[in-house]
PDB file of N, CA and C in Angstrom:
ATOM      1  N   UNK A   1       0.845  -1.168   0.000  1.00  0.00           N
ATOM      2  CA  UNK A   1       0.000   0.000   0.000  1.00  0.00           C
ATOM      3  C   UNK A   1       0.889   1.228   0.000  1.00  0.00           C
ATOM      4  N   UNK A   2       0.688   2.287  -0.640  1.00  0.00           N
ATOM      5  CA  UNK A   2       1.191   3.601  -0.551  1.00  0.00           C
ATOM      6  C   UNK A   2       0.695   4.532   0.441  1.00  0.00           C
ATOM      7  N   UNK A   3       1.628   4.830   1.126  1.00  0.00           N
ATOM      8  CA  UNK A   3       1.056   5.759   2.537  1.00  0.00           C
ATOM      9  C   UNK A   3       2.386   6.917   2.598  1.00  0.00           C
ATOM     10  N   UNK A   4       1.914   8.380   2.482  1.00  0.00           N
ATOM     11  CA  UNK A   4       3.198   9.160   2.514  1.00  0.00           C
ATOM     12  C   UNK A   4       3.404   9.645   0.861  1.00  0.00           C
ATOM     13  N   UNK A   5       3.136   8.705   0.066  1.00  0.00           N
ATOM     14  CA  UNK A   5       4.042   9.113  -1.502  1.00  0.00           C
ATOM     15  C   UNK A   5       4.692   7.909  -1.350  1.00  0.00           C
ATOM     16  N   UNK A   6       4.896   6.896  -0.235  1.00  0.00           N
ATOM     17  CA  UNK A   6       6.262   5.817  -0.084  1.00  0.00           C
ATOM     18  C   UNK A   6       5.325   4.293  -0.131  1.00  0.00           C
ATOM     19  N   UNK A   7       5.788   3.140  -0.895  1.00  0.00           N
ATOM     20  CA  UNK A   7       5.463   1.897  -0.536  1.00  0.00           C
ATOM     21  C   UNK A   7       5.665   1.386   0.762  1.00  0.00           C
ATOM     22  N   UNK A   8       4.957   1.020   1.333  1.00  0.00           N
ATOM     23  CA  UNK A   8       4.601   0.395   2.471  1.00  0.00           C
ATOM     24  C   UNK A   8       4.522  -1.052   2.273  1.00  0.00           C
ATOM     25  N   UNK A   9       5.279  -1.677   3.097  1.00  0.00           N
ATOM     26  CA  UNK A   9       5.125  -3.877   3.359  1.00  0.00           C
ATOM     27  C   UNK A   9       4.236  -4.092   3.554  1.00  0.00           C
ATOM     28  N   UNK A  10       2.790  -3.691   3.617  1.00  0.00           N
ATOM     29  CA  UNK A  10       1.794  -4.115   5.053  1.00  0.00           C
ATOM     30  C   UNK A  10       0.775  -4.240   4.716  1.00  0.00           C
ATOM     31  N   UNK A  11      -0.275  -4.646   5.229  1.00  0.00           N
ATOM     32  CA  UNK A  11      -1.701  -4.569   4.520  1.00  0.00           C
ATOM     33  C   UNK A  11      -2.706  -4.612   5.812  1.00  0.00           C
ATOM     34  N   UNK A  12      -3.760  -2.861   5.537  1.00  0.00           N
ATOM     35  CA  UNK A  12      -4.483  -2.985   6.280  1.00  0.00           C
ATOM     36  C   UNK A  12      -5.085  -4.004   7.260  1.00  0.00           C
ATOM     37  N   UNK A  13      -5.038  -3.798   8.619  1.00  0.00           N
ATOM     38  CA  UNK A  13      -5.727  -5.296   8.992  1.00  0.00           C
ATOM     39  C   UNK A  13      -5.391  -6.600   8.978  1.00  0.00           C
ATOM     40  N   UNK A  14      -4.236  -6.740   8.764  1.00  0.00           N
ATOM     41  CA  UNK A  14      -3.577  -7.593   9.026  1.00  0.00           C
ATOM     42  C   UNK A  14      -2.172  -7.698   9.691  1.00  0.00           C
ATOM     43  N   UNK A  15      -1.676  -8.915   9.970  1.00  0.00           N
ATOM     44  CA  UNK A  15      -0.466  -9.386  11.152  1.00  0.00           C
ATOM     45  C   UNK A  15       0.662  -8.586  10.282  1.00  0.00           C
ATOM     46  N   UNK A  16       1.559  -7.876  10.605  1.00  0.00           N
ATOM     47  CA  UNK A  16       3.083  -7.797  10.249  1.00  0.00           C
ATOM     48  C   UNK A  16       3.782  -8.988  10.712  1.00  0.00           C
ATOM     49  N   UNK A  17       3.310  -9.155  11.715  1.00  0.00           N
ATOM     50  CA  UNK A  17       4.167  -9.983  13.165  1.00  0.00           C
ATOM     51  C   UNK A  17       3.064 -10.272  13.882  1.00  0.00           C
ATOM     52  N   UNK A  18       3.711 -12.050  14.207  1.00  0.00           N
ATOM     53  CA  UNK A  18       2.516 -12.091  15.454  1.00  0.00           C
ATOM     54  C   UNK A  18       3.252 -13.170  16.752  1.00  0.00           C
ATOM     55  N   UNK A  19       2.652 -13.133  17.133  1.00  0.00           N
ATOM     56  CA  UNK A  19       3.697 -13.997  18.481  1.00  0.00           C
ATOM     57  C   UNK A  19       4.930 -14.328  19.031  1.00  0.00           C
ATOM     58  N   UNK A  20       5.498 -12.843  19.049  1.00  0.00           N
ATOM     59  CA  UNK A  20       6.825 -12.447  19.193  1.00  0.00           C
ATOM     60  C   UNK A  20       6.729 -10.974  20.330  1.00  0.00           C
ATOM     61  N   UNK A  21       7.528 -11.199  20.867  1.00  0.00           N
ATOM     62  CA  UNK A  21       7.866  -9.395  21.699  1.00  0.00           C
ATOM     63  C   UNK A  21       9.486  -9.421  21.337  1.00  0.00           C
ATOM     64  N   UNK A  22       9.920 -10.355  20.627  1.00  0.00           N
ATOM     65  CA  UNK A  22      11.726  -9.913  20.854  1.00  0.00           C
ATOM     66  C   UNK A  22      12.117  -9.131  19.665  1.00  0.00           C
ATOM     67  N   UNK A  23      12.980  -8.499  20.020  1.00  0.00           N
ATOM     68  CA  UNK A  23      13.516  -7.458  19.591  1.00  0.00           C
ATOM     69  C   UNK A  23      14.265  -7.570  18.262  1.00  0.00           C
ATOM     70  N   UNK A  24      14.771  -8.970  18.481  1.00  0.00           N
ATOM     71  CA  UNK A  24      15.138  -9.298  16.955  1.00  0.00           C
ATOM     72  C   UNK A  24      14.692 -10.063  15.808  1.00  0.00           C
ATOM     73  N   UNK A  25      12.806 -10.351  16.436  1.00  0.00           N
ATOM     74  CA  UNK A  25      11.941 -10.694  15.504  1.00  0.00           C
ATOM     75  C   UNK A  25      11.506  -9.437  15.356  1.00  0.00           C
ATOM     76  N   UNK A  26      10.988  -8.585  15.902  1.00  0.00           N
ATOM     77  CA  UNK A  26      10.446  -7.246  15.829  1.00  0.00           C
ATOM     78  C   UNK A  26      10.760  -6.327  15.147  1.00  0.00           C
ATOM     79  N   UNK A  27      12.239  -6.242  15.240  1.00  0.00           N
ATOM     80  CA  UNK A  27      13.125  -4.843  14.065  1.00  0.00           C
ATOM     81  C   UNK A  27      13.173  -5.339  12.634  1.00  0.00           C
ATOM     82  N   UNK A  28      13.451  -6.618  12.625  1.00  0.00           N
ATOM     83  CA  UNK A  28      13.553  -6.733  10.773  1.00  0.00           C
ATOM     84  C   UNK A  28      12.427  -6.903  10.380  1.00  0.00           C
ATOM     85  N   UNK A  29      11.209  -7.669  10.621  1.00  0.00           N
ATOM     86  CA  UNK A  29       9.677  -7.096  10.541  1.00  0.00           C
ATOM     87  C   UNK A  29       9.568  -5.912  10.358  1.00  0.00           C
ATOM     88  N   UNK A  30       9.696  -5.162  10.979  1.00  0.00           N
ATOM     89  CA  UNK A  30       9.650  -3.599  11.369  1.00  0.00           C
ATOM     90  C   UNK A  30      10.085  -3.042   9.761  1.00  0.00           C
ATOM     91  N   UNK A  31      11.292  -3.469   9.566  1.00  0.00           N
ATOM     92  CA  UNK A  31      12.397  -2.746   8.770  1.00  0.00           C
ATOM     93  C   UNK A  31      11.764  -3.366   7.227  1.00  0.00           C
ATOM     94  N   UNK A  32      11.177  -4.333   7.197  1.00  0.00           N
ATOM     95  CA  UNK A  32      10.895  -4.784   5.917  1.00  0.00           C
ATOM     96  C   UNK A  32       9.723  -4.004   5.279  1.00  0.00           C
ATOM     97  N   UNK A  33       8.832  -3.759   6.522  1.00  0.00           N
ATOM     98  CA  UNK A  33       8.023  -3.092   5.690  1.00  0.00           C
ATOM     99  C   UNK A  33       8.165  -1.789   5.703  1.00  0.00           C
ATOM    100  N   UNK A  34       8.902  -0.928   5.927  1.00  0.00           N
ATOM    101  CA  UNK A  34       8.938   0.401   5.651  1.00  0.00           C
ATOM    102  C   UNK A  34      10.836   0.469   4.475  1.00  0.00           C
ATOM    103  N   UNK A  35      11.166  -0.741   4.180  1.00  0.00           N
ATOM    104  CA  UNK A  35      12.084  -0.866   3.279  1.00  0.00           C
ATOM    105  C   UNK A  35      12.784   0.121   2.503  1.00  0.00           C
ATOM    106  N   UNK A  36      11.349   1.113   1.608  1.00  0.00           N
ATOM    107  CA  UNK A  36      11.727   2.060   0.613  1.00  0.00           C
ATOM    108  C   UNK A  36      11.218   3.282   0.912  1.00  0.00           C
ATOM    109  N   UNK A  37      11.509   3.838   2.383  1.00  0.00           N
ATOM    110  CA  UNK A  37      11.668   4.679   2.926  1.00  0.00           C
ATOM    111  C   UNK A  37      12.729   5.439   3.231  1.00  0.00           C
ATOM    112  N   UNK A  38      12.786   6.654   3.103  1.00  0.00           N
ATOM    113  CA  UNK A  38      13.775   7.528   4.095  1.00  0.00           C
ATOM    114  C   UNK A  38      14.533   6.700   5.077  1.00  0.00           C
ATOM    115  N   UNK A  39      13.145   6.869   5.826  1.00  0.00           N
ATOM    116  CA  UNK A  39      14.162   6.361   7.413  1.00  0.00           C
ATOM    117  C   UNK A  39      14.799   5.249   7.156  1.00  0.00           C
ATOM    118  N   UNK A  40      14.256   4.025   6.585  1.00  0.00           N
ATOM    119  CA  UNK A  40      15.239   2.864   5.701  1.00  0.00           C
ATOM    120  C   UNK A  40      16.453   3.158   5.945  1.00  0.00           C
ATOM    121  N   UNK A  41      16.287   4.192   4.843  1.00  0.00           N
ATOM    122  CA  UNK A  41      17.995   4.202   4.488  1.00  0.00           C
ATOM    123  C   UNK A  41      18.614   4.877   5.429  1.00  0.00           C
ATOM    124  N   UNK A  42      18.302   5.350   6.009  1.00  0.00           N
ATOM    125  CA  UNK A  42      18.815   6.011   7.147  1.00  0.00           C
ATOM    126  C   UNK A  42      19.270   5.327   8.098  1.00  0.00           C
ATOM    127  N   UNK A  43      18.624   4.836   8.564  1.00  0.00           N
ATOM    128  CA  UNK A  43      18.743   3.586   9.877  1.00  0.00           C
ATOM    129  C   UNK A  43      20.127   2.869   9.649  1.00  0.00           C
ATOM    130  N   UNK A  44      20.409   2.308   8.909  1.00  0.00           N
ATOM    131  CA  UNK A  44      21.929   1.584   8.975  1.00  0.00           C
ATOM    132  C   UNK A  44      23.205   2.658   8.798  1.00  0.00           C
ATOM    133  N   UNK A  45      23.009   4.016   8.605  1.00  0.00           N
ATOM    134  CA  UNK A  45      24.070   4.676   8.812  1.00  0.00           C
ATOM    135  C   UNK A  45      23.766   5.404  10.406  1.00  0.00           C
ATOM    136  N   UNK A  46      22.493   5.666  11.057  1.00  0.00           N
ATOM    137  CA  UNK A  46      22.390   6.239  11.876  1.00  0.00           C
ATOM    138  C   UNK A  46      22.264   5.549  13.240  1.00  0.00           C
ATOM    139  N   UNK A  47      22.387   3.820  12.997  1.00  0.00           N
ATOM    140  CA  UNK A  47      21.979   3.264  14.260  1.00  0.00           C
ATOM    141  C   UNK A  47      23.091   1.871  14.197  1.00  0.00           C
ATOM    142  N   UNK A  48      24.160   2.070  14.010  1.00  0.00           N
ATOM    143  CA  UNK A  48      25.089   1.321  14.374  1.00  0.00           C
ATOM    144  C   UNK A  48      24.819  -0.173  15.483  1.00  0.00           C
ATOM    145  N   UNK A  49      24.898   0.724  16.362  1.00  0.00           N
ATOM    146  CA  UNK A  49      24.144  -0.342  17.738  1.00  0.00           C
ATOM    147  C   UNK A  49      23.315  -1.011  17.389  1.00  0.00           C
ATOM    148  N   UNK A  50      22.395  -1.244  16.883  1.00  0.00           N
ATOM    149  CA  UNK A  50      21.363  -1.810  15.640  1.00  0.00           C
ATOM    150  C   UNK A  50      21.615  -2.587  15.035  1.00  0.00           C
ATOM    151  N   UNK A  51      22.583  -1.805  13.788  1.00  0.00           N
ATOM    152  CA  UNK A  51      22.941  -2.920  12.364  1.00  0.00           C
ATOM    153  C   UNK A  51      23.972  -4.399  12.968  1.00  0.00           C
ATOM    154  N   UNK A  52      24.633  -3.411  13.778  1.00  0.00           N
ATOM    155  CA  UNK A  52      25.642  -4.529  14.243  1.00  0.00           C
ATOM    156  C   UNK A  52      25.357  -6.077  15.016  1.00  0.00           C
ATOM    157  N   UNK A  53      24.166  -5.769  15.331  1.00  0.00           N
ATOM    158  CA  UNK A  53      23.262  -6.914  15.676  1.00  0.00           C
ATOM    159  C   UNK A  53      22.277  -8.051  15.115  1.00  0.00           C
ATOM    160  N   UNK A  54      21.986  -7.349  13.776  1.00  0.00           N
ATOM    161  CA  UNK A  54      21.146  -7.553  12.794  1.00  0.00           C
ATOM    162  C   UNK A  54      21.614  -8.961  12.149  1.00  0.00           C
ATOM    163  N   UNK A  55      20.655  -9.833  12.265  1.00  0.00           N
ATOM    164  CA  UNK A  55      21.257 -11.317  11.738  1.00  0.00           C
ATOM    165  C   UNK A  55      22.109 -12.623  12.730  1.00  0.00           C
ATOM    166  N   UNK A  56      22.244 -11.916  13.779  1.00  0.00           N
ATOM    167  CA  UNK A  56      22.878 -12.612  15.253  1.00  0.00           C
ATOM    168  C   UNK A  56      21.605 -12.653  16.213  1.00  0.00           C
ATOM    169  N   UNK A  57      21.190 -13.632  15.824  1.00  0.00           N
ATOM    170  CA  UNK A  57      20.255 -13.981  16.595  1.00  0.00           C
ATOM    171  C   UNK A  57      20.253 -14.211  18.212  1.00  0.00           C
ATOM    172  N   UNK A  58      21.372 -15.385  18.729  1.00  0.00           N
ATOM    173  CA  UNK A  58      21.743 -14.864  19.964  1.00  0.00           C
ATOM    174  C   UNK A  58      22.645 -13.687  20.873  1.00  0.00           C
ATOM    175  N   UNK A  59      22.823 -13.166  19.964  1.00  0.00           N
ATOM    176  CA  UNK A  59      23.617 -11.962  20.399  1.00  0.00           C
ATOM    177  C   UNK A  59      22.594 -11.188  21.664  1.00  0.00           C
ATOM    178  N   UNK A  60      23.295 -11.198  22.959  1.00  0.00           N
ATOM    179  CA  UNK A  60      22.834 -10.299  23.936  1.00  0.00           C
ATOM    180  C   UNK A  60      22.493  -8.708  23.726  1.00  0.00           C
ATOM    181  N   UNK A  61      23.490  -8.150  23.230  1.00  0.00           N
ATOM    182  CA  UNK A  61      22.883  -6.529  22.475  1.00  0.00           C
ATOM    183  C   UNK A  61      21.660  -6.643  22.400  1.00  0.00           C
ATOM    184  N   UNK A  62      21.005  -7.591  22.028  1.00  0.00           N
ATOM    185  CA  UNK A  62      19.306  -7.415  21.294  1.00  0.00           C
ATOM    186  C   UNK A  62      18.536  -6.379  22.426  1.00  0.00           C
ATOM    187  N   UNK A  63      18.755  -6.850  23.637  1.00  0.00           N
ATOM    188  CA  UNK A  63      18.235  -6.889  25.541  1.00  0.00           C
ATOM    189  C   UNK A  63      19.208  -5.473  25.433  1.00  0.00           C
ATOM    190  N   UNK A  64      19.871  -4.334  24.821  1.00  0.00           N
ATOM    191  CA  UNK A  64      20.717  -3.490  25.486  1.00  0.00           C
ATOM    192  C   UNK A  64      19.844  -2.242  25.141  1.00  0.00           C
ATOM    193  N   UNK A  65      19.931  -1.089  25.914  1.00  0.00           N
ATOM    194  CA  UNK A  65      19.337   0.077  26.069  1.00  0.00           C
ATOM    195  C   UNK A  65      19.135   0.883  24.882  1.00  0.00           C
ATOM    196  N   UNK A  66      20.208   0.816  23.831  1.00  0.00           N
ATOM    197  CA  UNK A  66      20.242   1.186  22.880  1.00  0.00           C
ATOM    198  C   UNK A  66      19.414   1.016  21.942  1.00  0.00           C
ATOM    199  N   UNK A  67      19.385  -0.687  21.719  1.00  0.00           N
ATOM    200  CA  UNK A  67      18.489  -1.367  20.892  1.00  0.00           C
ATOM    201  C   UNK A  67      17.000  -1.422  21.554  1.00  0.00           C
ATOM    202  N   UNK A  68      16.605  -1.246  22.177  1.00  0.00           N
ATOM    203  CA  UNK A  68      15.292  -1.070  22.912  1.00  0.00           C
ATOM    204  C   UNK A  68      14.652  -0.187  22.512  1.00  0.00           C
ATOM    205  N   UNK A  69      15.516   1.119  22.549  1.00  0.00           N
ATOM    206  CA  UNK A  69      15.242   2.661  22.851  1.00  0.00           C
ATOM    207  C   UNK A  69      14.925   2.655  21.067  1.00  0.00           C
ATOM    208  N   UNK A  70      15.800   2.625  20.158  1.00  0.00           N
ATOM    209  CA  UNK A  70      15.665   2.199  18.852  1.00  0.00           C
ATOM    210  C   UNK A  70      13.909   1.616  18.212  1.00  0.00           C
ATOM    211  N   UNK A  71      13.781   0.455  18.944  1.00  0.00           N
ATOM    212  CA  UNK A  71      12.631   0.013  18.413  1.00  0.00           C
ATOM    213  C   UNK A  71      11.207   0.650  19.280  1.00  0.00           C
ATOM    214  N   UNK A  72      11.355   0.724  20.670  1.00  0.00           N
ATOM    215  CA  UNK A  72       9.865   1.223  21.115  1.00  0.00           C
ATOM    216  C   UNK A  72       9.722   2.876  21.340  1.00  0.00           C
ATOM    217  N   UNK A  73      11.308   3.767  20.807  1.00  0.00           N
ATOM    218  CA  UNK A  73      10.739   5.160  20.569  1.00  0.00           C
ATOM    219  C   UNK A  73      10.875   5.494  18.963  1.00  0.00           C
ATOM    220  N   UNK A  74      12.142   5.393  18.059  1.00  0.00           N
ATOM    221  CA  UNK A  74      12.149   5.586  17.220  1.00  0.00           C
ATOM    222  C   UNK A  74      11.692   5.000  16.142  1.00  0.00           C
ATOM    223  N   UNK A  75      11.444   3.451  16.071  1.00  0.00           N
ATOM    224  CA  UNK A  75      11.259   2.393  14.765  1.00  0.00           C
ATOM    225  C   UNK A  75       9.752   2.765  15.531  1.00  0.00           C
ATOM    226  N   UNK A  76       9.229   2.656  16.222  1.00  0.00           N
ATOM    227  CA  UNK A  76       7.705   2.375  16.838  1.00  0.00           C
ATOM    228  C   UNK A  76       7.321   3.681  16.208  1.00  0.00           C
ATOM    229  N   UNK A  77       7.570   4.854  16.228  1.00  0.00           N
ATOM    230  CA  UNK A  77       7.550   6.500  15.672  1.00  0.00           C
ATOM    231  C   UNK A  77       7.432   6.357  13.942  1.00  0.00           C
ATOM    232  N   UNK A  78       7.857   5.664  13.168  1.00  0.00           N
ATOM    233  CA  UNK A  78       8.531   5.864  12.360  1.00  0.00           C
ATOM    234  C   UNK A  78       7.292   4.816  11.648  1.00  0.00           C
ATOM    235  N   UNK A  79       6.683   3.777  12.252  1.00  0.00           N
ATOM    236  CA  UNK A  79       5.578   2.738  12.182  1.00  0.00           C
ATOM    237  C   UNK A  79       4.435   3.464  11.865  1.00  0.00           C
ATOM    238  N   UNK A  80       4.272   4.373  12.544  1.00  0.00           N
ATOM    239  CA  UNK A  80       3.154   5.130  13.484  1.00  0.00           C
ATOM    240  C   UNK A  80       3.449   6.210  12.113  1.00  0.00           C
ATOM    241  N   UNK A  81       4.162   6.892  11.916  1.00  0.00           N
ATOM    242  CA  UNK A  81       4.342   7.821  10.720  1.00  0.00           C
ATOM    243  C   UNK A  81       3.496   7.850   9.368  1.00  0.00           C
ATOM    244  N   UNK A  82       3.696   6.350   8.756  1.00  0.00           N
ATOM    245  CA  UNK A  82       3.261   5.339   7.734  1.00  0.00           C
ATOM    246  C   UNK A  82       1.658   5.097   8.272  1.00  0.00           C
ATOM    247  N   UNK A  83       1.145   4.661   9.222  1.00  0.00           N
ATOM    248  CA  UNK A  83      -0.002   4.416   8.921  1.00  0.00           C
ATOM    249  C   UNK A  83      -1.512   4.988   8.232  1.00  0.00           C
ATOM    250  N   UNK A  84      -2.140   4.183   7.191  1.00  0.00           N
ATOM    251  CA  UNK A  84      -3.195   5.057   6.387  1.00  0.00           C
ATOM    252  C   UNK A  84      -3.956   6.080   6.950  1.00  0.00           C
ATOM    253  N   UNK A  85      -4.629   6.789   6.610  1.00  0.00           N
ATOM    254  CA  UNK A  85      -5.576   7.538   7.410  1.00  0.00           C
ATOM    255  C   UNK A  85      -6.809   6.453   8.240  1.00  0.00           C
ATOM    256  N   UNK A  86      -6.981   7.268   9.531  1.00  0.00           N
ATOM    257  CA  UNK A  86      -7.784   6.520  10.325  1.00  0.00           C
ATOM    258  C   UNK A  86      -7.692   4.766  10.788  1.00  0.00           C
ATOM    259  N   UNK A  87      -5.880   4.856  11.037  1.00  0.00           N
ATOM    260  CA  UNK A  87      -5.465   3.434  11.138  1.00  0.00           C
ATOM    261  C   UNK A  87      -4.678   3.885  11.870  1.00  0.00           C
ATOM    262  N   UNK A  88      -4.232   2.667  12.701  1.00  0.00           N
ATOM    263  CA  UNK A  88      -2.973   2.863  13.886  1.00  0.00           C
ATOM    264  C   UNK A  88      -1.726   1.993  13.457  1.00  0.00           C
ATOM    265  N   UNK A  89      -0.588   2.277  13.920  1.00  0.00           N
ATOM    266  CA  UNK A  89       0.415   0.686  13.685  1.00  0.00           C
ATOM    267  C   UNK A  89       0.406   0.502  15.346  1.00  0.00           C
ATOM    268  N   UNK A  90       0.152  -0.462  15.787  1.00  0.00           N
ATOM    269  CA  UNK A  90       0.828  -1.182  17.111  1.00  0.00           C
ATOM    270  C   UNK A  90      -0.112  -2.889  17.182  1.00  0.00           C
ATOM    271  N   UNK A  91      -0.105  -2.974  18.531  1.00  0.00           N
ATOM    272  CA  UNK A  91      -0.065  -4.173  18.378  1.00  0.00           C
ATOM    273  C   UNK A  91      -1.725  -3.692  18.891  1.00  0.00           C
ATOM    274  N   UNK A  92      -2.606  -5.028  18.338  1.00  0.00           N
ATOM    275  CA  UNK A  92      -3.783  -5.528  18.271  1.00  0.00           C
ATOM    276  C   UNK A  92      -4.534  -5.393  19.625  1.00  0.00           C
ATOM    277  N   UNK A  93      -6.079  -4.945  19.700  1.00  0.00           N
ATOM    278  CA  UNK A  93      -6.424  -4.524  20.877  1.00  0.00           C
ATOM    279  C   UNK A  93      -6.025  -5.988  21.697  1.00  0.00           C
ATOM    280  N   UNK A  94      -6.911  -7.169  20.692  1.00  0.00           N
ATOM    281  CA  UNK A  94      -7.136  -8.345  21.444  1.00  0.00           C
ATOM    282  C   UNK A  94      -5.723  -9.253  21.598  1.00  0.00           C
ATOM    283  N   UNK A  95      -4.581  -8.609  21.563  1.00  0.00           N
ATOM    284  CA  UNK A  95      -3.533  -9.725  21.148  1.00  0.00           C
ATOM    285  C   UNK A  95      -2.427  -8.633  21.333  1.00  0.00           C
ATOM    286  N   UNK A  96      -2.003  -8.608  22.364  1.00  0.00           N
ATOM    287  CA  UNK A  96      -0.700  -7.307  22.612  1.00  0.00           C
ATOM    288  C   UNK A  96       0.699  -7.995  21.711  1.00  0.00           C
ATOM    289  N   UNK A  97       0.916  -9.255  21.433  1.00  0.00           N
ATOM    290  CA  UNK A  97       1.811  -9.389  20.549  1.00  0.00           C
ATOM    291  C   UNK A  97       1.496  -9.738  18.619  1.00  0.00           C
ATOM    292  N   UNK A  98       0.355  -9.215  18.585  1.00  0.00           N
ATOM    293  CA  UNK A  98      -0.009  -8.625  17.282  1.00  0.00           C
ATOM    294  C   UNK A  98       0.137  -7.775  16.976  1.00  0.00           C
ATOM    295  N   UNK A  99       1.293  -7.546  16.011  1.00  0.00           N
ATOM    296  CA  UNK A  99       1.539  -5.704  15.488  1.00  0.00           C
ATOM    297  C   UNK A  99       0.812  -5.827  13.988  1.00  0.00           C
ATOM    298  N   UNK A 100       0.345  -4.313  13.719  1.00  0.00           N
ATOM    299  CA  UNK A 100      -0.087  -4.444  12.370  1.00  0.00           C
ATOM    300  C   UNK A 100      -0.730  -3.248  12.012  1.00  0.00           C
ATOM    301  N   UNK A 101      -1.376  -2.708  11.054  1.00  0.00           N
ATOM    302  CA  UNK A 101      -2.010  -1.702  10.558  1.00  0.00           C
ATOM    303  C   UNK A 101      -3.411  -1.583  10.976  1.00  0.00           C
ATOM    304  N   UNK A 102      -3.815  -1.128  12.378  1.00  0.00           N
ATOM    305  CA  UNK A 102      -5.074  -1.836  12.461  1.00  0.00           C
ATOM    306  C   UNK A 102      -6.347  -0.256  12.357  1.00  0.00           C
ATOM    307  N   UNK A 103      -7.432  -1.084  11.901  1.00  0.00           N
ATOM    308  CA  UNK A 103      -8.561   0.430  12.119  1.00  0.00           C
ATOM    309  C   UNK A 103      -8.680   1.028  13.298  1.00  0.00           C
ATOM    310  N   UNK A 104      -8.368   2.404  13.180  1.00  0.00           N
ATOM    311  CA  UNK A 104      -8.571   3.452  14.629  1.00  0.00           C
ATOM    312  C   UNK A 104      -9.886   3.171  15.388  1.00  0.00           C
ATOM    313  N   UNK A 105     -11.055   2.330  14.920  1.00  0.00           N
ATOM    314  CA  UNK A 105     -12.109   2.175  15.524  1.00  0.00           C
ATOM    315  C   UNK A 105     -11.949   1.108  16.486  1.00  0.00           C
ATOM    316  N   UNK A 106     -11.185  -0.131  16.322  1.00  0.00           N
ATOM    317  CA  UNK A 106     -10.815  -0.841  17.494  1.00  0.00           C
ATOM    318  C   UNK A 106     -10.455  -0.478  18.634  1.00  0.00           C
ATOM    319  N   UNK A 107      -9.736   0.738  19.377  1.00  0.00           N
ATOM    320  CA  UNK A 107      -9.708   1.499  20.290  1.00  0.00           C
ATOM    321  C   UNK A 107     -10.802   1.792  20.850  1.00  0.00           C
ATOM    322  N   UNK A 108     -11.632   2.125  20.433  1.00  0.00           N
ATOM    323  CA  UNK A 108     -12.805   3.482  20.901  1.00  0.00           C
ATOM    324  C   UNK A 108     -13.671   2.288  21.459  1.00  0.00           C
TER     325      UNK A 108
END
């Protein structure tokens, strides 16, 4: 879907991700669907602490302040940026480890 002028991974109403909270299922999810974005390209020159982790699955970094701060202020911001009109990105009213594009009316 196009949201912004930019292709978007995602599709209304449905899972990006689902039955995960870790950090290194979460960011490349994250990162795939906002791919051909700005911030995209940005992100691997601006978040080191990040890239350097990316693909090391047991790597402890995942759990470090840096990488945290990364995904639930800035990548979570950046989610939230992209979503269509009258849609949210986070995770699912009924399912806190469901992230996805969901309708703003599920809230209310």
């Amino acid at each position: 879907m196009k949201v912004n002028g930019f292709e978007i991974y995602a599709e209304k109403d449905q899972s990006v991700i689902s039955s995960t909270l870790r950090p290194q299922d979460l960011i490349p999810a994250f990162l795939h669907v906002i791919k051909d974005t700005p911030e995209y390209r940005s992100f691997w020159f601006n978040y080191p602490e990040v890239v350097e982790v990316m693909g090391v699955e047991d790597d402890p970094r995942w759990e470090s302040e840096a990488v945290l701060d990364f995904l639930n202020e800035r990548l979570m911001d950046i989610m939230a940026k992209y979503a269509p009109d009258g849609y949210y990105f986070g995770s699912h009213p009924g399912n806190g480890s469901d992230f996805g594009y969901w309708d703003g009316q599920l809230l209310d």
